[in-house]
Each structure stands twice: as structure tokens, then as C-alpha cells.
N, C-alpha and C. Protein backbone atom coordinates (compact mmCIF):
# COMPACT_ATOMS: atom_id res chain seq x y z
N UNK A 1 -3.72 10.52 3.20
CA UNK A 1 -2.58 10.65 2.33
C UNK A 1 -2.21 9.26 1.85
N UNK A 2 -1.98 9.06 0.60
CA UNK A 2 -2.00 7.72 -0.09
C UNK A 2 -0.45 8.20 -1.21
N UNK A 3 0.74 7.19 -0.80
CA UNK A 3 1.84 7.73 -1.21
C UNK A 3 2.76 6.40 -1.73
N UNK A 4 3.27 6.34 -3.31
CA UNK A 4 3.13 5.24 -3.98
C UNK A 4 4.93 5.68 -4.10
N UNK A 5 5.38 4.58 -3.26
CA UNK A 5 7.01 4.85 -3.31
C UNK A 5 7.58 4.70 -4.77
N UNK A 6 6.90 3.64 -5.22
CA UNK A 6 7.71 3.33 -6.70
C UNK A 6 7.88 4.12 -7.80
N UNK A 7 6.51 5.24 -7.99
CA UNK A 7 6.29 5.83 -8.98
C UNK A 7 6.73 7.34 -8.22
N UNK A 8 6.78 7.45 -7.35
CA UNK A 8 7.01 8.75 -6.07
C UNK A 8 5.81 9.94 -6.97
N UNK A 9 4.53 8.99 -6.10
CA UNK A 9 3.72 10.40 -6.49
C UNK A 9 2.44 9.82 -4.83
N UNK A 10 2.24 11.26 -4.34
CA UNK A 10 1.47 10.95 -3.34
C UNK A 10 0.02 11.84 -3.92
N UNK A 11 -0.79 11.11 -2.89
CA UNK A 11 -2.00 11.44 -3.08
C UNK A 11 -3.46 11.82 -1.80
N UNK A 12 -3.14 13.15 -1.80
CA UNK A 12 -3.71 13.78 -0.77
C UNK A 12 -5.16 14.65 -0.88
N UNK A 13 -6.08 13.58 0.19
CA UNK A 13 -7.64 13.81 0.24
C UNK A 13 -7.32 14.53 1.74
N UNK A 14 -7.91 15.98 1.68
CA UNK A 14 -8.42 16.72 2.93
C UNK A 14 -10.15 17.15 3.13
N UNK A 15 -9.90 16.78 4.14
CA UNK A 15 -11.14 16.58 4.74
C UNK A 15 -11.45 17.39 5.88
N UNK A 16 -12.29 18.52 5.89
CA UNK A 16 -12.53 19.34 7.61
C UNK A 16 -13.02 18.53 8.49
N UNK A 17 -14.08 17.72 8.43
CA UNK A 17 -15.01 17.28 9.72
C UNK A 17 -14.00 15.85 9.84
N UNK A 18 -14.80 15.25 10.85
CA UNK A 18 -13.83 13.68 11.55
C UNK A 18 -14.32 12.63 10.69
N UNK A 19 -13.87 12.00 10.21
CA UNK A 19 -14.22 10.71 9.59
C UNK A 19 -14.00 9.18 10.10
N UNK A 20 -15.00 8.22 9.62
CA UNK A 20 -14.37 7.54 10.31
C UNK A 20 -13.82 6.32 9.34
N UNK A 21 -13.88 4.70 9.88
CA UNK A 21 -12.86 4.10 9.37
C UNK A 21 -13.77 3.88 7.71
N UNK A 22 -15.27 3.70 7.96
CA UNK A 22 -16.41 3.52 6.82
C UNK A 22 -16.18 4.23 5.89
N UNK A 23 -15.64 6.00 6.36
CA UNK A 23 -16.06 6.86 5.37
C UNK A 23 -14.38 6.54 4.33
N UNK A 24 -13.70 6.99 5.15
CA UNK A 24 -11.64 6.53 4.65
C UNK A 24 -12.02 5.29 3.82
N UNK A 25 -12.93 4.20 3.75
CA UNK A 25 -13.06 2.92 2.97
C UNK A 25 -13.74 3.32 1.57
N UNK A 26 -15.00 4.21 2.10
CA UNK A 26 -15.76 4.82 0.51
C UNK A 26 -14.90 5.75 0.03
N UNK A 27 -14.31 6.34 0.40
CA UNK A 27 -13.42 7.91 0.13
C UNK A 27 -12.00 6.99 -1.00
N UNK A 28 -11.27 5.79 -0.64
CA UNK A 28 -10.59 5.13 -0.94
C UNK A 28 -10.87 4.69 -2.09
N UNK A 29 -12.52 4.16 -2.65
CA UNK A 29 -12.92 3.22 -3.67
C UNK A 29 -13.29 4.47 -4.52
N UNK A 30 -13.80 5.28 -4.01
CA UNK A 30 -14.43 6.74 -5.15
C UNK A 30 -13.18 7.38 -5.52
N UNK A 31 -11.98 7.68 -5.04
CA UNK A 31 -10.99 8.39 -5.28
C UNK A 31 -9.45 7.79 -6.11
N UNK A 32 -9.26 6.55 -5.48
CA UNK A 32 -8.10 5.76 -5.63
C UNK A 32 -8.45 4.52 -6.36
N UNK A 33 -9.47 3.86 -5.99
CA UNK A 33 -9.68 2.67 -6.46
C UNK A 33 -9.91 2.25 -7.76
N UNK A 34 -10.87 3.38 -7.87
CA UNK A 34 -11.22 3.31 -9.47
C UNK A 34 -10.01 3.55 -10.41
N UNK A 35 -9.22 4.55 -10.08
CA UNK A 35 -8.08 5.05 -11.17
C UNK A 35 -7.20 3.86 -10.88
N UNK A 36 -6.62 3.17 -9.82
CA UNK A 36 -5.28 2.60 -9.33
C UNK A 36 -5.82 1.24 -9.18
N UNK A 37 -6.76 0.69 -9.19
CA UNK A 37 -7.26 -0.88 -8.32
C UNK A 37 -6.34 -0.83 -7.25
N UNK A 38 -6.03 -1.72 -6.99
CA UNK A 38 -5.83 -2.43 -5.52
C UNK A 38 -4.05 -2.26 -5.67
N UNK A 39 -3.68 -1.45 -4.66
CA UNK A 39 -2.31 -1.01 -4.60
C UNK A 39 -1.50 -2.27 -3.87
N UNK A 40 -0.59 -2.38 -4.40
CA UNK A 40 0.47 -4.10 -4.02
C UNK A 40 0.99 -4.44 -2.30
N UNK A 41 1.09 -2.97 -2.07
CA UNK A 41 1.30 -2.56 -0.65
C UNK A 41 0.63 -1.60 0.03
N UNK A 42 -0.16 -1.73 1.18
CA UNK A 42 -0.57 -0.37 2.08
C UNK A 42 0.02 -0.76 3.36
N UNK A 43 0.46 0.55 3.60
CA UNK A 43 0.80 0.83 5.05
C UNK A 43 -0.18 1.48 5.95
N UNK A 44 -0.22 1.27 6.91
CA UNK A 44 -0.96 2.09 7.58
C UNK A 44 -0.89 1.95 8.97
N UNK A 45 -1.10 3.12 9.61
CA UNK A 45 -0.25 3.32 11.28
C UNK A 45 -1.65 3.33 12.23
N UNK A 46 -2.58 3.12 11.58
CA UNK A 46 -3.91 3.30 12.57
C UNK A 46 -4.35 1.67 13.55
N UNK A 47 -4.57 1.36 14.47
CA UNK A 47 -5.37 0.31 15.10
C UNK A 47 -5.87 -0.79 14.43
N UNK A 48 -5.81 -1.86 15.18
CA UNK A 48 -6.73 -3.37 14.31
C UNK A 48 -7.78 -3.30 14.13
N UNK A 49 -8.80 -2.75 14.88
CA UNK A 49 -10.15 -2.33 14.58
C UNK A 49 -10.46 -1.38 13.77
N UNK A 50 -9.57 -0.14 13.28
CA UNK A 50 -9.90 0.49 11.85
C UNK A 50 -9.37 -0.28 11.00
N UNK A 51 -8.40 -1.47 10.73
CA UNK A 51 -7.69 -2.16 9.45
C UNK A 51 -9.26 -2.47 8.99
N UNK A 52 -9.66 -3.64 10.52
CA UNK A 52 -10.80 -4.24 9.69
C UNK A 52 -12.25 -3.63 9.58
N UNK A 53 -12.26 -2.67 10.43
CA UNK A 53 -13.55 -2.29 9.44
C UNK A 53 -13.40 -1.24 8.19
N UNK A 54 -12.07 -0.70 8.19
CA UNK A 54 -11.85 -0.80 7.03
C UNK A 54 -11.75 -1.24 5.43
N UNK A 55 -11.41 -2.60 5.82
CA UNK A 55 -11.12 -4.25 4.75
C UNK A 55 -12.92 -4.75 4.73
N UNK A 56 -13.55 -4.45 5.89
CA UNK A 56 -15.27 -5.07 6.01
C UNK A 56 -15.85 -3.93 4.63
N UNK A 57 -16.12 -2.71 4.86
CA UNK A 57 -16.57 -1.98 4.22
C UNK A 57 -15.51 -1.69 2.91
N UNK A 58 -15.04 -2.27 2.63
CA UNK A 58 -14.28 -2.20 1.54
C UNK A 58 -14.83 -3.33 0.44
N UNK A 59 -14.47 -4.20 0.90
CA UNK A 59 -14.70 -5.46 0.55
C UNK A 59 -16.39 -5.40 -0.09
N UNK A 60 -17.37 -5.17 0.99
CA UNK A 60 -18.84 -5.15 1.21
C UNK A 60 -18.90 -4.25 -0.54
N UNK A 61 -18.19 -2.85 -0.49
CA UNK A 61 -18.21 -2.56 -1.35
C UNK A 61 -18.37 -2.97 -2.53
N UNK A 62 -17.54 -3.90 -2.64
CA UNK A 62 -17.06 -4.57 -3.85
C UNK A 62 -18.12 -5.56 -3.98
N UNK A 63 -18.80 -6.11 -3.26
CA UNK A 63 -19.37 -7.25 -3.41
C UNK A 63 -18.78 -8.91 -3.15
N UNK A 64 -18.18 -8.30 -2.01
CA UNK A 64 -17.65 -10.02 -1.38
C UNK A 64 -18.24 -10.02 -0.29
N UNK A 65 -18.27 -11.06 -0.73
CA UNK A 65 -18.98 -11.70 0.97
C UNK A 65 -17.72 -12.35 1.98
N UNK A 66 -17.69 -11.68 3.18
CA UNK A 66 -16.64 -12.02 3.76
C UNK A 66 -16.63 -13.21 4.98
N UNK A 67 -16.06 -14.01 5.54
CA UNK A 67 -16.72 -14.84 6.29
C UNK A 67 -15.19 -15.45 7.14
N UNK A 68 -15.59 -15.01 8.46
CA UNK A 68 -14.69 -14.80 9.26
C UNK A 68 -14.64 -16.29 10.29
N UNK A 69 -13.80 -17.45 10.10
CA UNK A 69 -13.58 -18.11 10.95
C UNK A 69 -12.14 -18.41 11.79
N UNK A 70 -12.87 -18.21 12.79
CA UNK A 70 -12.26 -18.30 14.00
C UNK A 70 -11.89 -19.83 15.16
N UNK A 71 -10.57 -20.52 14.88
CA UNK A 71 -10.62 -21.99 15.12
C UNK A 71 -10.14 -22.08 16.55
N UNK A 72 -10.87 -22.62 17.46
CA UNK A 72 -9.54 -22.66 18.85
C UNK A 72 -9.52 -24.06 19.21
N UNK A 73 -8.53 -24.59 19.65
CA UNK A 73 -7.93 -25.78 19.93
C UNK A 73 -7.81 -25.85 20.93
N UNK A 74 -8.32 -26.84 22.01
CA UNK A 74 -8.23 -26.59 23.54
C UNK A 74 -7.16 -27.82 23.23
N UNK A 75 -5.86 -27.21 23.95
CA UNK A 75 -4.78 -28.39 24.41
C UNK A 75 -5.17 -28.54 25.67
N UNK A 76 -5.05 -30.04 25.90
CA UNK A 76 -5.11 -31.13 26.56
C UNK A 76 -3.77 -31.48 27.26
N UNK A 77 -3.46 -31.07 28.64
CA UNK A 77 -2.10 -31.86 28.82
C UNK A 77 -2.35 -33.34 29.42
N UNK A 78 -1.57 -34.10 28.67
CA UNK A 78 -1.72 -35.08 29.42
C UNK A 78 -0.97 -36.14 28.96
């Protein structure tokens, strides 16, 4: 369910079998994406590991290359 407060119009894909975060990412770009591009705000109540493989296969979609760095700083007391 994809629901656009400003314009108050929602937009509802049903689906019988389980999907997962890959398919909700293609289902998103074939259905929404094309008509709407990239909506200003999403909400969404699901886990950090569906955001991003969500945003991975989204992205991949599109043709970005995504590149994930990760910095850690060992403090030193002294």
C-alpha cells in the first residue's frame, strides 16, 4: 500500500503468494516509479535489512552503482 498524504490518493498492489524485500523493489519501479518517480517521503514500518535490500535492488535497478563505506575510529584513551 503506497499512500500520498498531499494529494490523498493511495495506492494498493495485492498480492496472494509471500514476497520478498527484491520483489516489493521491482513491483515499486514497474508500478509507481514509472508514473510518480521518486516520492519526497516514504514511510515504512518494516526492518533495516528490508529498507536496504530494498534501496540495493532498487537502486541496481536503476543503474547505480552503490558503494557502501563503513569508517571506524578506534579511540585511544590516553
Amino acid at each position: 500500500m503506497i499512500i500520498d498524504k498531499l494529494i490523498k490518493w493511495g495506492y494498493f498492489i495485492a498480492y496472494i503468494e509471500e514476497i520478498l524485500a527484491e520483489d516489493i523493489a521491482r513491483i515499486y519501479i514497474k508500478e509507481v516509479f514509472v508514473r510518480y518517480r521518486v516520492l519526497s517521503k516514504i514511510i515504512s514500518d518494516r526492518d533495516l535489512r528490508f529498507i536496504v535490500v530494498f534501496w540495493e535492488v532498487f537502486l541496481a535497478e536503476q543503474g547505480v552503482r552503490v558503494v557502501i563505506l563503513i569508517l571506524y575510529y578506534l579511540q585511544i584513551d590516553g
